[in-house]
Protein backbone atom coordinates (compact mmCIF):
# COMPACT_ATOMS: atom_id res chain seq x y z
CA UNK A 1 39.42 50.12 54.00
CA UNK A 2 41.87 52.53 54.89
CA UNK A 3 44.90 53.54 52.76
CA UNK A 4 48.54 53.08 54.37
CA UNK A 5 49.08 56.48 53.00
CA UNK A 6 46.17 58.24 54.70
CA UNK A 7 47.34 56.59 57.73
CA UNK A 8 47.09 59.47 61.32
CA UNK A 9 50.01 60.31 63.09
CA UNK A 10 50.90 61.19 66.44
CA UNK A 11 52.46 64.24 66.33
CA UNK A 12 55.71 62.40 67.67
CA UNK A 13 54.91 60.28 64.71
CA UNK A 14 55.22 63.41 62.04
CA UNK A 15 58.06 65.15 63.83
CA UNK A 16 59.87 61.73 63.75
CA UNK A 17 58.90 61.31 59.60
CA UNK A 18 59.92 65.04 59.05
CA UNK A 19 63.03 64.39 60.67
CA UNK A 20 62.28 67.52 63.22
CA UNK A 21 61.59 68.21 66.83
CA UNK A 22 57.97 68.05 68.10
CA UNK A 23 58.22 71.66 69.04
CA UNK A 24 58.36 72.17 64.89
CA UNK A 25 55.23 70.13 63.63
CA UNK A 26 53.15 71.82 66.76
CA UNK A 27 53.65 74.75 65.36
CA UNK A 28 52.90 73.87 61.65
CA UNK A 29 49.77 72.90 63.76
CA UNK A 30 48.92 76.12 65.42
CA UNK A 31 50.26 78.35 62.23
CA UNK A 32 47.61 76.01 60.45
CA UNK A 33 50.19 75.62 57.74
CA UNK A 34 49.44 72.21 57.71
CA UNK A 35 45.95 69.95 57.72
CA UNK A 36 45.29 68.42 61.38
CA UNK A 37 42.46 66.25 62.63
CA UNK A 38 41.50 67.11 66.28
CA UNK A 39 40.27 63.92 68.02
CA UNK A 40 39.20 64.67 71.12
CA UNK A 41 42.33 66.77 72.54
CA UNK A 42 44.50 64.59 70.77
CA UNK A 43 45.93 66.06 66.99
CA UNK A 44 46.54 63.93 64.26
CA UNK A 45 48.07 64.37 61.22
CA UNK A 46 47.15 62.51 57.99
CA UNK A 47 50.29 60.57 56.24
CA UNK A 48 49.19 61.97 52.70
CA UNK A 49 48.95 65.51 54.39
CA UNK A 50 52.98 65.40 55.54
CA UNK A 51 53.99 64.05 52.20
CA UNK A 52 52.21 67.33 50.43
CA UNK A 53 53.89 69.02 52.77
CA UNK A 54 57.32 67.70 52.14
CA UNK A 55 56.17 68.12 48.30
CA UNK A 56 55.06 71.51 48.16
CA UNK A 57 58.50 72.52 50.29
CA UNK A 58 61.10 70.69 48.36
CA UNK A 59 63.34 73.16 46.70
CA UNK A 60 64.78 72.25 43.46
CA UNK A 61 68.45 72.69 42.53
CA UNK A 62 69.10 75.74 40.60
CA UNK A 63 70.24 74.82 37.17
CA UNK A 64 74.24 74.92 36.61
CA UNK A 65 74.92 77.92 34.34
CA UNK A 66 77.42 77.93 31.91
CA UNK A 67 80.33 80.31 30.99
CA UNK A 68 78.45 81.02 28.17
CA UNK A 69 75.67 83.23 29.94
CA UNK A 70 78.81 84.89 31.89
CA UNK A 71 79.78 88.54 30.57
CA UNK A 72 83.65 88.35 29.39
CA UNK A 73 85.67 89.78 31.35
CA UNK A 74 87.62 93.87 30.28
């Protein structure tokens, strides 16, 4: 039984879930900065794999600093 999450996408498929072009998740593909499955000539990309990537990539806020960690002023 296969998981929803480990689902393969098309590569139209992961551009369309990272909200990019096609151009951009081909070459996550050929940078291997992402996981791929090659079937055939045709390149897949695991569900679970794009939501690591979006994961690992996610920038936190910076944390608000105070006026208290500000030097006074002359």
């Amino acid at each position: 039984m296969t998981h929803t999450a480990d689902r393969l996408l098309t590569v139209d498929e992961a551009a369309e879930r990272l909200g990019t072009g096609v151009r951009f998740v081909r070459r996550l593909v050929a940078e291997r900065r992402i996981a791929f499955v090659k079937v055939g000539r045709h390149v897949r990309v695991s569900r679970s794999v794009l939501d690591a990537f979006i994961e690992t990539n996610t920038v936190q806020p910076a944390a608000r600093r105070t006026r208290a960690h500000y030097g006074r002023a002359a």
